[in-house]
N, C-alpha and C. Protein backbone atom coordinates (compact mmCIF):
# COMPACT_ATOMS: atom_id res chain seq x y z
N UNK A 1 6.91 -9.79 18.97
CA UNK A 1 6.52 -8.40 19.17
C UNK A 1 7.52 -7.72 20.09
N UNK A 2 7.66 -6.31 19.86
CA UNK A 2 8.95 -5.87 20.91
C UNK A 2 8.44 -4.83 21.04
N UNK A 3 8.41 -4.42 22.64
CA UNK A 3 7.37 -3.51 23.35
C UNK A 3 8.63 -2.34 24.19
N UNK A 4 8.10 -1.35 23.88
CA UNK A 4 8.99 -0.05 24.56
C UNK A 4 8.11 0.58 25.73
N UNK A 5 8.54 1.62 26.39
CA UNK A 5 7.47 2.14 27.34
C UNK A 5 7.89 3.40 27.22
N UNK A 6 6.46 4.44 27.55
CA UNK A 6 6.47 5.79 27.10
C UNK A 6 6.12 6.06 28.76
N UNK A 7 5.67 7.36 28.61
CA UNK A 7 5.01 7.75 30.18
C UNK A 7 3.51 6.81 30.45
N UNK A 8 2.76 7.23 29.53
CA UNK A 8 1.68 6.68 29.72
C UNK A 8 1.00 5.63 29.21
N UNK A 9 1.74 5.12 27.76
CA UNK A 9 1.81 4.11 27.13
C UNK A 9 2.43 3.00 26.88
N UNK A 10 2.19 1.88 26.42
CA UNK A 10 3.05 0.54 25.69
C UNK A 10 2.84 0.93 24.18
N UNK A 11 4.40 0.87 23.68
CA UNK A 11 4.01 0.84 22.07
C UNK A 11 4.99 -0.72 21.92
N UNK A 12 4.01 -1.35 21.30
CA UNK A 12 4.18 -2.62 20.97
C UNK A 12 4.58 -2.30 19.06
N UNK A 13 5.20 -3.40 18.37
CA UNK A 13 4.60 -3.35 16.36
C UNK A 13 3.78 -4.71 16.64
N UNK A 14 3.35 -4.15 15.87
CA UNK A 14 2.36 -4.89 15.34
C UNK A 14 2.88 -6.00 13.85
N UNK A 15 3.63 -7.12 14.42
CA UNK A 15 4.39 -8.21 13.26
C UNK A 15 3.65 -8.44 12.28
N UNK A 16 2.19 -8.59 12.43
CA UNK A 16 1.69 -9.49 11.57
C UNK A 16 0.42 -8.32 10.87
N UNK A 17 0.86 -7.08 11.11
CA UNK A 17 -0.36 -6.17 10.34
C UNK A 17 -0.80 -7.00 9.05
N UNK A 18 -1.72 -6.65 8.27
CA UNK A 18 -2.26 -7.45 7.19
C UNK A 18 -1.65 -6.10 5.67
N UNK A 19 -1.35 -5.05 6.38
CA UNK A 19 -0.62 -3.91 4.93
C UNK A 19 1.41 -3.90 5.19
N UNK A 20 1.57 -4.87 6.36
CA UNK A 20 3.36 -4.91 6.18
C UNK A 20 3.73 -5.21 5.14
N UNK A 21 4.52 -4.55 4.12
CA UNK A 21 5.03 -4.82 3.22
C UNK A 21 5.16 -4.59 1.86
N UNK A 22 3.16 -4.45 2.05
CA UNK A 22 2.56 -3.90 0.90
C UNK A 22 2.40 -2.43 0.71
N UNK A 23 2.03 -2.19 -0.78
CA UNK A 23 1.88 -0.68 -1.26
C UNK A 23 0.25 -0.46 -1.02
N UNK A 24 0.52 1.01 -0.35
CA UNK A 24 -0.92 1.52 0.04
C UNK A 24 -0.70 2.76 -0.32
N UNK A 25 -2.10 3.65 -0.42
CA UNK A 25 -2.45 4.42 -0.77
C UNK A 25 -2.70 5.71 0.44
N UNK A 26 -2.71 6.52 0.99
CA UNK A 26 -3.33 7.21 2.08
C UNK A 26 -4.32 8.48 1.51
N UNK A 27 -5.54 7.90 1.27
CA UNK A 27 -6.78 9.26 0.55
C UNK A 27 -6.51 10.57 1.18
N UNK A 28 -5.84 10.61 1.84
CA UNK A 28 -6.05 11.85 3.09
C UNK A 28 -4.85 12.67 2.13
N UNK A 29 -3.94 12.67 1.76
CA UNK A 29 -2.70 13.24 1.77
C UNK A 29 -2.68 12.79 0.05
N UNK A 30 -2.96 11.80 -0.47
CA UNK A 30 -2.54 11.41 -2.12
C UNK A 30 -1.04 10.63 -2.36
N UNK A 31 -1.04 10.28 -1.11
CA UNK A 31 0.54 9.75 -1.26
C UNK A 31 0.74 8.26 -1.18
N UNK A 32 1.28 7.88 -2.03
CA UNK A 32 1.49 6.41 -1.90
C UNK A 32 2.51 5.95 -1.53
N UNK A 33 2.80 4.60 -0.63
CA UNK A 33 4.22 4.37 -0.27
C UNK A 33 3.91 2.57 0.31
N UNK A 34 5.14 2.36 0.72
CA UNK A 34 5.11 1.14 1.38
C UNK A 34 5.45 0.95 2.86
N UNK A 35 4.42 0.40 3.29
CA UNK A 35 3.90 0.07 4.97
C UNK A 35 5.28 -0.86 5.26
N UNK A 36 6.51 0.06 6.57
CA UNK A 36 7.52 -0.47 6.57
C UNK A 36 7.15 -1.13 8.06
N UNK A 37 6.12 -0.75 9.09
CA UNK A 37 5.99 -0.82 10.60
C UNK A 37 4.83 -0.15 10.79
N UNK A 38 3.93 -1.17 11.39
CA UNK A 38 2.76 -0.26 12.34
C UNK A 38 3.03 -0.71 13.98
N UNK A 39 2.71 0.34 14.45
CA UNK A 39 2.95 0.57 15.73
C UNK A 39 1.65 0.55 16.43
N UNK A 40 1.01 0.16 17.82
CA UNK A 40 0.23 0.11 18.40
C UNK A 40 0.61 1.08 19.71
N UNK A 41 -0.23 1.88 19.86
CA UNK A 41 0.35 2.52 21.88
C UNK A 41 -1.20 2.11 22.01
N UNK A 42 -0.92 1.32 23.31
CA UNK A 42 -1.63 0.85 24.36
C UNK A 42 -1.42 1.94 25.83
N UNK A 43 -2.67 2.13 26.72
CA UNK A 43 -2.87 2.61 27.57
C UNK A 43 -1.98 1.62 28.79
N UNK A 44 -1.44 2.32 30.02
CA UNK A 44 -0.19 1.63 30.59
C UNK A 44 -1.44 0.89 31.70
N UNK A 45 -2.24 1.82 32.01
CA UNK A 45 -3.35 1.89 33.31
C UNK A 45 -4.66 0.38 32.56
N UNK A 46 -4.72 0.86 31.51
CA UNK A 46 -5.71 -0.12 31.08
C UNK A 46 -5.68 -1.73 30.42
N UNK A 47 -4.27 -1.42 29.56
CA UNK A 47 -3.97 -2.11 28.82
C UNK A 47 -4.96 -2.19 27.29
N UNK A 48 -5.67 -0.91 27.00
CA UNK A 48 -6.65 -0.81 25.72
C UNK A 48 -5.69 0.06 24.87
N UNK A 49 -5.72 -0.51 23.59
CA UNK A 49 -4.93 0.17 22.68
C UNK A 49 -5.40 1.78 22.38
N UNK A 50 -4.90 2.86 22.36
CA UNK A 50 -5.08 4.03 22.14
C UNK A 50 -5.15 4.58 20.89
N UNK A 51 -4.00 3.86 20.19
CA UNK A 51 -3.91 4.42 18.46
C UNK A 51 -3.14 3.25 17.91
N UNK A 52 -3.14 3.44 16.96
CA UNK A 52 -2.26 2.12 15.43
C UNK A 52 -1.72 3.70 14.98
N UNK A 53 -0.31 3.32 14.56
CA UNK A 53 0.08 4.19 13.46
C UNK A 53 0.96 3.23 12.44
N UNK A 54 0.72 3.74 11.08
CA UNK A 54 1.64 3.16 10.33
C UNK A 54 2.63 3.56 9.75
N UNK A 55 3.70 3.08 9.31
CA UNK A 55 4.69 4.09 9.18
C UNK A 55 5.38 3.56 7.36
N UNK A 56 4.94 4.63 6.69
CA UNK A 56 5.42 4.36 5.16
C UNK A 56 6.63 4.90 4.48
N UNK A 57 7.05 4.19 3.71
CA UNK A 57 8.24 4.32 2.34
C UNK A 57 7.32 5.00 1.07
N UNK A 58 7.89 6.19 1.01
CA UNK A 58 7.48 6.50 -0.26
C UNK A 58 7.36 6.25 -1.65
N UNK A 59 6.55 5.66 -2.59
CA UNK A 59 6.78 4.90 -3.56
C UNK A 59 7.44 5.70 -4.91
N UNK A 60 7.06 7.36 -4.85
CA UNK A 60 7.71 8.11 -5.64
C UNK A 60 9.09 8.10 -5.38
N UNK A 61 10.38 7.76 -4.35
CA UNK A 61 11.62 7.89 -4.06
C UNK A 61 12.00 9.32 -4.07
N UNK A 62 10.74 9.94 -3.22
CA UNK A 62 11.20 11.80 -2.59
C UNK A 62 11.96 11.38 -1.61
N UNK A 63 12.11 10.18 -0.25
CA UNK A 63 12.64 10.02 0.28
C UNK A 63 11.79 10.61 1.86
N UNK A 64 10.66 11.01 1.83
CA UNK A 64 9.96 11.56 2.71
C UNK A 64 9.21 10.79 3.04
N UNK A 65 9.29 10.20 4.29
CA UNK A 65 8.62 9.12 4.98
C UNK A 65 7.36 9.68 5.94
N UNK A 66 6.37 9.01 6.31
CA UNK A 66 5.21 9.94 6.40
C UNK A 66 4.59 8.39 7.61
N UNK A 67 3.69 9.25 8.29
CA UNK A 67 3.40 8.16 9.58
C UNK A 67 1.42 8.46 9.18
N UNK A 68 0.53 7.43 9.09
CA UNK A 68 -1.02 7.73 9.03
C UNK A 68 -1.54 6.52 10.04
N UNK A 69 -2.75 6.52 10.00
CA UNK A 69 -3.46 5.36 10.76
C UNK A 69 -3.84 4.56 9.83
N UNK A 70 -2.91 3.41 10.05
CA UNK A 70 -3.30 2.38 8.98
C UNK A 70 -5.15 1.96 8.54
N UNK A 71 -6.06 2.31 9.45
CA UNK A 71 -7.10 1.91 9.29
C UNK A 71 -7.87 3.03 8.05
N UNK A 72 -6.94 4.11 7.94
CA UNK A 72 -7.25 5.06 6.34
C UNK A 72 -6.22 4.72 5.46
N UNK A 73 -5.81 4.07 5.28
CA UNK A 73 -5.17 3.04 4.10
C UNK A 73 -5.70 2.07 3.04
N UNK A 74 -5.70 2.62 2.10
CA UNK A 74 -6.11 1.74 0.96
C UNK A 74 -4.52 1.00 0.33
N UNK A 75 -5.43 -0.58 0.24
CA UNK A 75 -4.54 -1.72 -0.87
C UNK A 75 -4.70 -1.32 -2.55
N UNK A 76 -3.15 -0.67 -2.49
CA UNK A 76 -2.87 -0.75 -3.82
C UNK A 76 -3.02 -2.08 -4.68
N UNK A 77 -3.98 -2.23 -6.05
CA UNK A 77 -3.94 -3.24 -6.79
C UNK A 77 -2.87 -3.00 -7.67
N UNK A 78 -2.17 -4.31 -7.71
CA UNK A 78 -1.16 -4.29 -8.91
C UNK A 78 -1.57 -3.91 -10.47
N UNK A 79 -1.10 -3.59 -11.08
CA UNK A 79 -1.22 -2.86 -12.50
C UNK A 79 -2.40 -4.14 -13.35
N UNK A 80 -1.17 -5.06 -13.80
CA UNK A 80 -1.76 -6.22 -14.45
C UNK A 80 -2.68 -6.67 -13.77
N UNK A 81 -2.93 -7.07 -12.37
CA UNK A 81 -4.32 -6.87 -12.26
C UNK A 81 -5.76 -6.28 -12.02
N UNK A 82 -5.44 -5.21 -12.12
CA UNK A 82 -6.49 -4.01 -12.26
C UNK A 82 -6.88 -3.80 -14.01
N UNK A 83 -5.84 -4.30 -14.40
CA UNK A 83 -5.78 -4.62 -16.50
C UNK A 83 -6.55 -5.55 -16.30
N UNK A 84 -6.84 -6.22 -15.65
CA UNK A 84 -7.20 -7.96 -16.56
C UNK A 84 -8.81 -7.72 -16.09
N UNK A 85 -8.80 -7.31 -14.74
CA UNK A 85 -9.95 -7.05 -14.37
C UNK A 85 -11.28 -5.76 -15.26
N UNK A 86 -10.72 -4.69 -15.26
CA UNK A 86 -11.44 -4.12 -16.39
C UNK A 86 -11.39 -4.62 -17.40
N UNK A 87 -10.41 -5.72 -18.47
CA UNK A 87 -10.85 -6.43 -19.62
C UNK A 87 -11.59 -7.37 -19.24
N UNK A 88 -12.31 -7.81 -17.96
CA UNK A 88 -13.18 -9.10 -18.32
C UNK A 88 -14.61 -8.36 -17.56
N UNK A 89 -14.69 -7.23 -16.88
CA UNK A 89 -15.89 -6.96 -16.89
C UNK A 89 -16.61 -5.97 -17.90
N UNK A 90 -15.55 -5.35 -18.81
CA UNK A 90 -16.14 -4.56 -20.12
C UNK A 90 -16.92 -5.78 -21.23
């Protein structure tokens, strides 16, 4: 983990988020992309985390990178299996 310092915060990443890497969805905005870094700021006084942000790759290639709270992130299902799955519960 590699930790910076703000005025009032620690922003730590977060290595091992469970959406690094993967394609997500953000309901808020309609935009889909890939989770390149989530970031944590922690309180300096408390040491209680304040916010998660995540920071995405656009999957359309507009090239417009966009920052949400990973915890409003939906896991994109892959194609073929979102196929296989509606052919075996129809």
């Amino acid at each position: 983990m590699s930790e910076t310092t703000g005025a009032n915060v620690w922003v730590t990443e977060d290595t091992g988020h469970r959406f690094l890497g993967q394609d997500v969805e953000h309901p808020a905005s309609g935009r889909r992309g890939t989770v390149g870094a989530v970031l944590i700021y922690a309180s300096r006084l408390t040491g209680r985390p304040v916010r998660k942000v995540a920071h995405m790759r656009p999957l359309d290639r507009s090239g417009r990178e966009w920052t949400a709270d990973p915890d409003t992130l939906q896991l994109l299902q892959p194609i073929a299996h979102s196929a296989q799955t509606s052919r075996t519960k129809g």
